[in-house]
C-alpha atoms as a PDB file:
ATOM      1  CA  UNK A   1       0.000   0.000   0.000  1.00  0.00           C
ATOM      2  CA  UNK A   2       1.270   3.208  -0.799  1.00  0.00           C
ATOM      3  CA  UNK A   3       2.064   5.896   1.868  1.00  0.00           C
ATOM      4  CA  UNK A   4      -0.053   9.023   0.457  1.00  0.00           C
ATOM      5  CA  UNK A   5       1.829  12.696   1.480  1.00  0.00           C
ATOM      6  CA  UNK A   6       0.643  16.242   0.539  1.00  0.00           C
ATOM      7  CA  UNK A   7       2.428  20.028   1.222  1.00  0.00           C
ATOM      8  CA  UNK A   8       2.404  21.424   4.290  1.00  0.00           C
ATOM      9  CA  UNK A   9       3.249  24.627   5.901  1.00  0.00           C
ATOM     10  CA  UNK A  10       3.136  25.890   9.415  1.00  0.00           C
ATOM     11  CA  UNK A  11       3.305  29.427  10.898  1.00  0.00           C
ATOM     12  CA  UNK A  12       1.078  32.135  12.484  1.00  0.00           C
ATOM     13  CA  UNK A  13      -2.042  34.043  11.132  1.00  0.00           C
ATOM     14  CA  UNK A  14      -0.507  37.793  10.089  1.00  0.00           C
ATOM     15  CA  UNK A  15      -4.224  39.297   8.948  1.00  0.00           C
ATOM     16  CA  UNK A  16      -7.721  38.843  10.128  1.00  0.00           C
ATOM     17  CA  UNK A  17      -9.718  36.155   7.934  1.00  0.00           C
ATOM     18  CA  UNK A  18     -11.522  37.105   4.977  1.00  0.00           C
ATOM     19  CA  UNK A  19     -14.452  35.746   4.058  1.00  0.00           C
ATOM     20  CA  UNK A  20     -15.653  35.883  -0.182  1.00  0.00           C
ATOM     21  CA  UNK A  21     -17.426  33.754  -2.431  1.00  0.00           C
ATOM     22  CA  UNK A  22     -16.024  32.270  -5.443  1.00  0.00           C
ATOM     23  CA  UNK A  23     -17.914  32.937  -9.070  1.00  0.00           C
ATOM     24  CA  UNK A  24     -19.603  29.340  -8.286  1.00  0.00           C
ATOM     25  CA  UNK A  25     -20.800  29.930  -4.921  1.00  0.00           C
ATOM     26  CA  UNK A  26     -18.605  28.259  -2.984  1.00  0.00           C
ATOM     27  CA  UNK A  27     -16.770  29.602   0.620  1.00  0.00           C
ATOM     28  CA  UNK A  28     -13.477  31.201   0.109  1.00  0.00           C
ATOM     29  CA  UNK A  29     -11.343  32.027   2.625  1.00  0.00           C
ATOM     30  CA  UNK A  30      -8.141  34.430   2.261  1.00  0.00           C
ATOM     31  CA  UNK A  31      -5.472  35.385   5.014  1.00  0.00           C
ATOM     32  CA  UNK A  32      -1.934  36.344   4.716  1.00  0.00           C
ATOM     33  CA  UNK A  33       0.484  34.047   6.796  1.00  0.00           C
ATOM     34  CA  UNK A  34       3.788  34.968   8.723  1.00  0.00           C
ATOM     35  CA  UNK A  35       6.676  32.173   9.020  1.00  0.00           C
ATOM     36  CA  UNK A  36       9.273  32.550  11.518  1.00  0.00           C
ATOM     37  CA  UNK A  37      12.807  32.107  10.724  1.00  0.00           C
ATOM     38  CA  UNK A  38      16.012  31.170  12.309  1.00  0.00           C
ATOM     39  CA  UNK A  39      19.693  31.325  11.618  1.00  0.00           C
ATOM     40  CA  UNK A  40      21.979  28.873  13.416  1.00  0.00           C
ATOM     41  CA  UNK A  41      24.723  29.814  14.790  1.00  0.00           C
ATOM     42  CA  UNK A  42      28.076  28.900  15.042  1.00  0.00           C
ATOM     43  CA  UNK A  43      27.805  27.973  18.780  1.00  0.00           C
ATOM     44  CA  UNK A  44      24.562  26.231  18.546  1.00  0.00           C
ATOM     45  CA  UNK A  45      22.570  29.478  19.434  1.00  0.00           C
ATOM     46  CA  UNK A  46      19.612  30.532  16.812  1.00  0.00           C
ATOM     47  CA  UNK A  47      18.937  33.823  15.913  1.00  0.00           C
ATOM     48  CA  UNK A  48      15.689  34.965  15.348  1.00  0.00           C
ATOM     49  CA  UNK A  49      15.135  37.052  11.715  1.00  0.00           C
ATOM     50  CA  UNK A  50      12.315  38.115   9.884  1.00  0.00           C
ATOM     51  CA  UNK A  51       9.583  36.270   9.348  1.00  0.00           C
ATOM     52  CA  UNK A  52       8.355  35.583   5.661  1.00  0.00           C
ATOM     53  CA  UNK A  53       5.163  36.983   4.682  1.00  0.00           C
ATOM     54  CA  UNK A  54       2.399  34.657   2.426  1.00  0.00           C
ATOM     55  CA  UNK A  55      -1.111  34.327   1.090  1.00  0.00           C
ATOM     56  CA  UNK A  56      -3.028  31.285   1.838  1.00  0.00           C
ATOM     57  CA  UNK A  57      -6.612  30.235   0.918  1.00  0.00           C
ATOM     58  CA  UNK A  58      -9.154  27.456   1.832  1.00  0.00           C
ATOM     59  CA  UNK A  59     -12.454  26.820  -0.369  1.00  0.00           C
ATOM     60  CA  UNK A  60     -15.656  25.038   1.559  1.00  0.00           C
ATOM     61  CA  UNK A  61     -16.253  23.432   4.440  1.00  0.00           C
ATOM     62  CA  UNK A  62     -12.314  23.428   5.460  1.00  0.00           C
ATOM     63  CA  UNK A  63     -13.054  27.748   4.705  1.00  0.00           C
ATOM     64  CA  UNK A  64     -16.073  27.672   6.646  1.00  0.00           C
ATOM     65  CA  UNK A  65     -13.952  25.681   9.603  1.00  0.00           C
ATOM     66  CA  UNK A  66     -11.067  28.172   9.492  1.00  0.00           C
ATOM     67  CA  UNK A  67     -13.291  31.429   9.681  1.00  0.00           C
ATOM     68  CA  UNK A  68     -15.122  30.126  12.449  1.00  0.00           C
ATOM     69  CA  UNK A  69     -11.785  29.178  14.477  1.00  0.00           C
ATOM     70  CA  UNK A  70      -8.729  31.320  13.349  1.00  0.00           C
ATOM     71  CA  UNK A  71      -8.092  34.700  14.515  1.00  0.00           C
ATOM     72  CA  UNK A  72      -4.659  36.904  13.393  1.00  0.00           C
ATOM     73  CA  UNK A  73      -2.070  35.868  15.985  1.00  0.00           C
ATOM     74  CA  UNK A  74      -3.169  32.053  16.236  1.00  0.00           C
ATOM     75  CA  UNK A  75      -0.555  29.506  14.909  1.00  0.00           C
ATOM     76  CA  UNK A  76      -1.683  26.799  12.492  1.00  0.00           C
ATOM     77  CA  UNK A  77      -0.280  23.987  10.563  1.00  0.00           C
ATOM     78  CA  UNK A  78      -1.741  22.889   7.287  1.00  0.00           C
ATOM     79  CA  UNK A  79      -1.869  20.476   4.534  1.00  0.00           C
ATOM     80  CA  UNK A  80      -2.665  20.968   0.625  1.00  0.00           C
ATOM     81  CA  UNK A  81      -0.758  22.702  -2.294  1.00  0.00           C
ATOM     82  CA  UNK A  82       0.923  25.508  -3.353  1.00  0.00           C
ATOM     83  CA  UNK A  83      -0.684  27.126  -6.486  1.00  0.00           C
ATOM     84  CA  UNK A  84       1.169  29.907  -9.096  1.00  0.00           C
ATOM     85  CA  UNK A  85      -1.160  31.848 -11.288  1.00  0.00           C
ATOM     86  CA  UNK A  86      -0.156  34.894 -13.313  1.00  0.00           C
ATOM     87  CA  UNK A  87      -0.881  38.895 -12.171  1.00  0.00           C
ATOM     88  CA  UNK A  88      -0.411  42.090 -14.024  1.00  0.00           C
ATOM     89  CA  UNK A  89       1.300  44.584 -11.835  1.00  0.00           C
ATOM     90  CA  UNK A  90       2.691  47.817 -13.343  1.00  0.00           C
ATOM     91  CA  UNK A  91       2.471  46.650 -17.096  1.00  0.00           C
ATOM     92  CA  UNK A  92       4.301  43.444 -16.339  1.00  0.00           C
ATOM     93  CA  UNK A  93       2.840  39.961 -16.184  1.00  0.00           C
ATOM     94  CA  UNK A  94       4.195  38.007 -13.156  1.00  0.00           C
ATOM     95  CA  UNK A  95       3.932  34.957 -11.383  1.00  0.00           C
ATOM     96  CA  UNK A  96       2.085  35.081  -7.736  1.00  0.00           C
ATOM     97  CA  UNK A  97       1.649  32.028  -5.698  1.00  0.00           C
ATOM     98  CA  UNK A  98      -0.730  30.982  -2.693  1.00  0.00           C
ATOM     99  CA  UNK A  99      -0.848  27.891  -0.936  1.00  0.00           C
ATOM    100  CA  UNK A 100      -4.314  26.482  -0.477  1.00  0.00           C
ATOM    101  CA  UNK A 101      -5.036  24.187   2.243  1.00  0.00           C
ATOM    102  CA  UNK A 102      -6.925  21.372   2.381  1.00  0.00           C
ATOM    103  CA  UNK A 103      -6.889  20.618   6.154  1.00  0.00           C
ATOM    104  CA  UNK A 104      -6.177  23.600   8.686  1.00  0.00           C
ATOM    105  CA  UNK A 105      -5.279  22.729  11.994  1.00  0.00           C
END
């Protein structure tokens, strides 16, 4: 039997929820996500540095879960996908990513 895997990420919720609908109907949800980073050092120590900055979406019942139980400052860990679509900003066409969970805990 095969071991099934998926993405994940982990971090801390950096904006409050947003709640849309997509053009079918369905639950969206939208928030921007912070991960901390760390630099080891040479004795062992870590080094806290500036966290990384993301967007991350859910879709249905999993959006429906996560507005009802995620406020800005809660960590989370989920699982599902990263997902790079194209955006025009200042005349250019460029690549934007968002990683869309599947399971939000």
């Amino acid at each position: 039997m095969a071991l099934h895997t998926q993405q994940s990420i982990s971090g801390f919720i950096a904006s409050e929820p947003q709640r849309s609908t997509t053009e079918a109907g369905d639950v969206r949800m939208y928030v921007r996500i912070g991960q901390p980073r760390y630099r080891r050092n040479e004795d062992g120590s870590f080094t806290e540095l500036e966290p990384t900055f993301h967007d991350m979406v859910a879709f249905r019942a999993t959006a429906e879960r996560a507005l009802a139980r995620f406020a800005k400052g809660d960590s989370f860990v989920a699982e599902g996908y990263k997902r790079t679509f194209p955006i025009e900003s200042d005349g250019h066409v460029i690549e934007a990513e968002e990683f869309v969970a599947k399971k939000l805990g």
